[in-house]
Protein backbone atom coordinates (compact mmCIF):
# COMPACT_ATOMS: atom_id res chain seq x y z
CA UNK A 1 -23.18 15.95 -4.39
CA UNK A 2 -20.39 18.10 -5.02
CA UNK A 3 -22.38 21.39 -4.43
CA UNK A 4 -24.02 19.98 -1.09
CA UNK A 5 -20.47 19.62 -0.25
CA UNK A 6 -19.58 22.98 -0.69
CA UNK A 7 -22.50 24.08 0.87
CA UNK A 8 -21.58 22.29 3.82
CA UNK A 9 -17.55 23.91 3.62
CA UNK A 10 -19.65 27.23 2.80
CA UNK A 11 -21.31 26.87 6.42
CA UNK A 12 -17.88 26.81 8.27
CA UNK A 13 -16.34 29.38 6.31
CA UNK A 14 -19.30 31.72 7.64
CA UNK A 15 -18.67 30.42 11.02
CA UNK A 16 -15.05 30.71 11.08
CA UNK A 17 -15.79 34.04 10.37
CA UNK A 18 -18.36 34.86 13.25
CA UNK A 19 -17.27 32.46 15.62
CA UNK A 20 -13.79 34.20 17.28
CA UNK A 21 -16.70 36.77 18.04
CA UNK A 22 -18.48 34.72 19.97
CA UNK A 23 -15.55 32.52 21.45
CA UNK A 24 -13.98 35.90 22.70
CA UNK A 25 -10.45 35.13 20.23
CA UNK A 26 -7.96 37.69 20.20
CA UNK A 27 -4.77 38.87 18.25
CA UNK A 28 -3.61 36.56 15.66
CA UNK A 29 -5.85 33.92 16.08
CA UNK A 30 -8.31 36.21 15.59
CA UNK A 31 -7.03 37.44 11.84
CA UNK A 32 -6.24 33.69 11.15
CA UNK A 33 -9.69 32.97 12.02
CA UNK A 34 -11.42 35.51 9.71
CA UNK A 35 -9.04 35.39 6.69
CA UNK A 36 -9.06 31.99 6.54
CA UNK A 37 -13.62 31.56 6.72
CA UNK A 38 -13.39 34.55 4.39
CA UNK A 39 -11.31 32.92 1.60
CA UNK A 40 -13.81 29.37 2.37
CA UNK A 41 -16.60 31.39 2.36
CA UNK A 42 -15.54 32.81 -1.59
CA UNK A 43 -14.00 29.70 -2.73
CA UNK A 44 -16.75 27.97 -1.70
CA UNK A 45 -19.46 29.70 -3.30
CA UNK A 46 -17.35 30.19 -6.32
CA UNK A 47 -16.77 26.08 -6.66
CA UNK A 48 -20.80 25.71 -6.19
CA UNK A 49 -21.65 28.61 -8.69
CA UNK A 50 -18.95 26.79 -11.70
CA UNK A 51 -20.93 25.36 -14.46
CA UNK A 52 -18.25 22.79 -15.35
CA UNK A 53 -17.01 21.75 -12.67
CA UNK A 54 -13.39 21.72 -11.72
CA UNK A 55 -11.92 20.22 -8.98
CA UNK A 56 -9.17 22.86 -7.86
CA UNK A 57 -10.62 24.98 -5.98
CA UNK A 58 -11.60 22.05 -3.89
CA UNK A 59 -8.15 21.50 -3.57
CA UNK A 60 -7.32 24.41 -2.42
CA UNK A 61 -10.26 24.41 -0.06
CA UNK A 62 -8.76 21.33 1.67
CA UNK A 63 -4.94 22.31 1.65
CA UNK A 64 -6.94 25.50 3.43
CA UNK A 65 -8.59 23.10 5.61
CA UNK A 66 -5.14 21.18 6.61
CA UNK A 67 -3.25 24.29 7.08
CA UNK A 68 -6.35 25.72 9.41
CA UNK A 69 -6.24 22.40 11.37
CA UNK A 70 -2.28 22.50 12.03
CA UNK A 71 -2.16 26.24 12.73
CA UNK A 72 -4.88 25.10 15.09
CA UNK A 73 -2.75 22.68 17.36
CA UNK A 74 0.29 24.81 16.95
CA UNK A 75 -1.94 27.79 17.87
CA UNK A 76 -2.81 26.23 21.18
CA UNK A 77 0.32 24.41 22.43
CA UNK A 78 2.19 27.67 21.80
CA UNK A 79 -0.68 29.49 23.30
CA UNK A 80 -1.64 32.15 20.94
CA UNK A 81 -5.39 31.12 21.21
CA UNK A 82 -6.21 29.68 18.58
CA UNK A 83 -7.91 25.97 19.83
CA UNK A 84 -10.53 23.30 19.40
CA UNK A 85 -12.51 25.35 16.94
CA UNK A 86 -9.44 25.83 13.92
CA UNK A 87 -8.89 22.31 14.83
CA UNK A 88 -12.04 21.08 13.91
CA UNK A 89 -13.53 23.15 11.32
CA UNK A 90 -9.86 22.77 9.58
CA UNK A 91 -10.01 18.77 9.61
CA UNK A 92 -13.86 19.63 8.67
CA UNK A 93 -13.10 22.05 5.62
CA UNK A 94 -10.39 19.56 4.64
CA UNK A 95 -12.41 16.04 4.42
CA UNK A 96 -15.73 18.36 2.77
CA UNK A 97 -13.68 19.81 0.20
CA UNK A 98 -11.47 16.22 -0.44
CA UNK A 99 -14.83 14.71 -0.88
CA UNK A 100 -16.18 16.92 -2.91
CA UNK A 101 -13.26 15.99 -5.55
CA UNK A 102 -14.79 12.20 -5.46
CA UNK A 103 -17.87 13.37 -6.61
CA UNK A 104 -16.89 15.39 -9.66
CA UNK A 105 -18.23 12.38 -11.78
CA UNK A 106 -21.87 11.68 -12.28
CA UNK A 107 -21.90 8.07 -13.95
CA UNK A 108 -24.99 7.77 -16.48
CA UNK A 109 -26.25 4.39 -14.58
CA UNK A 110 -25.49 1.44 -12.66
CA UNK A 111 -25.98 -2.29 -13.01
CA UNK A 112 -26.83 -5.29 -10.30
CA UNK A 113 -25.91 -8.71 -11.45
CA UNK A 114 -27.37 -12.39 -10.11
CA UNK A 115 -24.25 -14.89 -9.31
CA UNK A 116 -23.24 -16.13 -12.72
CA UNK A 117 -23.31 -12.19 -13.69
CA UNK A 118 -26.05 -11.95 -15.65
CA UNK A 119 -27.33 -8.52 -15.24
CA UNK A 120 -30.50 -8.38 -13.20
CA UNK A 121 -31.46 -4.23 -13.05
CA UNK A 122 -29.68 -1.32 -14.80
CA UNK A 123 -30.51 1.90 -13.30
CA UNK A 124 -30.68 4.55 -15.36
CA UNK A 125 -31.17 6.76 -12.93
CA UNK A 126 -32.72 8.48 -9.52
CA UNK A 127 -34.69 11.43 -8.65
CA UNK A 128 -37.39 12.84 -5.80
CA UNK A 129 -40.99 13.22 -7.11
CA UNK A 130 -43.80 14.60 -4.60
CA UNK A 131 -41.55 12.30 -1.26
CA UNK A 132 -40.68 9.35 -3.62
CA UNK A 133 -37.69 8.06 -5.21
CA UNK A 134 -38.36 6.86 -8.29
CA UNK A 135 -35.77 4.91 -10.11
CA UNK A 136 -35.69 4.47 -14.27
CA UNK A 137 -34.34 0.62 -14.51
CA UNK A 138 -34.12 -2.01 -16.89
CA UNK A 139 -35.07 -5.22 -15.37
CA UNK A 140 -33.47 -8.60 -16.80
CA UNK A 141 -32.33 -6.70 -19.65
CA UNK A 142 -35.87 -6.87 -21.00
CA UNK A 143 -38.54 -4.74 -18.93
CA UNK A 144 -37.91 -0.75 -18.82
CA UNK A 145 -39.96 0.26 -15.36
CA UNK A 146 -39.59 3.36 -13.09
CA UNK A 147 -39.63 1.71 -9.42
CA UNK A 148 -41.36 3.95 -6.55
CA UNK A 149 -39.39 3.84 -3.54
CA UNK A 150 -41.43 5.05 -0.57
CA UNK A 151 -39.58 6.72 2.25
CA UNK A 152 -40.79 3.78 4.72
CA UNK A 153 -39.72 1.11 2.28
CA UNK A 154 -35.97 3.17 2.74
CA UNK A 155 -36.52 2.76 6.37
CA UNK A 156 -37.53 -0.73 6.82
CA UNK A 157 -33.57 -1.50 4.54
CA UNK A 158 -32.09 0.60 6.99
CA UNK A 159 -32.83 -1.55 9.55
CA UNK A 160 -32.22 -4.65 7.85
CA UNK A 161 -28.12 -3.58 7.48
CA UNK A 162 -26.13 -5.57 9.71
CA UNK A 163 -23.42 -3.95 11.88
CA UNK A 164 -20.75 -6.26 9.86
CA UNK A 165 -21.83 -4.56 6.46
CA UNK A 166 -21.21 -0.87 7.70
CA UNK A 167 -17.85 -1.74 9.04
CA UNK A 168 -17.00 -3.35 5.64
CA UNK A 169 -18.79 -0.32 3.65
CA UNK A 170 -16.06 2.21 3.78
CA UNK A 171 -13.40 -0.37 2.21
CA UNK A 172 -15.93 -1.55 -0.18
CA UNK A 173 -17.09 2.05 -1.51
CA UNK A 174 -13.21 2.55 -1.80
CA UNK A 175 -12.93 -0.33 -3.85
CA UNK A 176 -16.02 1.05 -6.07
CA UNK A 177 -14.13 3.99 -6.56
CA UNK A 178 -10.97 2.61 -7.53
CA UNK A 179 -12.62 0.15 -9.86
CA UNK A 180 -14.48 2.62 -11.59
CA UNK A 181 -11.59 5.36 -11.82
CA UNK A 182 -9.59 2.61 -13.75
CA UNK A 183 -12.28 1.91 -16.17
CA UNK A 184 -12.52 5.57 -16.78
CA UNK A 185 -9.11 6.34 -16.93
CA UNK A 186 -8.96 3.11 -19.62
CA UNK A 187 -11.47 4.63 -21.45
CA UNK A 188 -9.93 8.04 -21.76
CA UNK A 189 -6.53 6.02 -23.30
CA UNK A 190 -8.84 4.56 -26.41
CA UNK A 191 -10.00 7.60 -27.10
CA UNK A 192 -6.38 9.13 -27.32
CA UNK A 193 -5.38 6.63 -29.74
């Protein structure tokens, strides 16, 4: 996830570089404009190309992104021409490059429990085979299976998500994150001692 991320920041640092071209910017904005998608564009592709990944140059990326963003409204109350474009490709730059840094941490599975918490199905894990998901699970503790998940299968869940669940989702995936950054920070403290 943390590389599609990238990508994604990689994509506006090429078209903070090309765009004051085609937006006609001049002057400072211009240089702004072009230093600022060329450092993306390296840091970036240097983040992606990292076998171990670490997660400062993401950092960077988005304190790149912020400053983009405010040089952006400063740029065009004061008039200097910078505008709509630093704006959003900052605030873009910034939340890519922050997300990437919740990513950083591939978990080796996930488990689904009934109501009295008994687990249910342990998922070992999730790939793409010839348009297919298929997911390695252990079901009731008991039954290893790989489950094929067909792209209209997907589809016909989508649809089945209630308005009321999407506006909780954000909160909830928060609380999944927090949750799961205590265990592993508890986790790191046994091993110290």
């Amino acid at each position: 996830m943390t590389a599609i991320l990238n990508s994604l920041v990689t994509v506006l640092g090429a078209w903070l570089v090309v765009s004051p071209y085609l937006l006609g910017t001049r002057g400072v904005a211009l240089a702004i404009a072009i230093a600022a998608g060329a450092i993306a564009l390296v840091l970036s592709i240097v983040a992606i190309k990292q076998e171990a990944y670490k997660p400062t140059l993401d950092y960077v990326l988005c304190a790149l992104g912020i400053a983009l963003a405010l040089w952006g409204i400063v740029g065009w109350i004061a008039g200097l021409g910078a505008g709509l474009s630093e704006i959003i490709v900052g605030a873009l730059v910034a939340a890519l490059s922050f997300g990437a840094t919740r990513f950083a941490h591939t978990y080796a599975g996930a488990s689904f429990y009934d109501r009295g918490g008994a687990p249910m199905v342990d998922v070992q894990s999730l790939r793409m085979k010839d348009g297919t998901i298929l997911m390695k699970a252990l079901l009731l503790q008991s039954m290893p299976s790989t489950v094929y998940i067909k792209p209209e299968e997907v589809w016909k869940v989508l649809t089945m998500v209630p308005f009321d669940l999407i506006k909780q989702m954000p909160v909830f995936l928060y609380q999944g994150y927090k949750a799961c950054k205590s265990k592993g920070d508890a986790a790191k403290g046994m091993e110290g001692s």
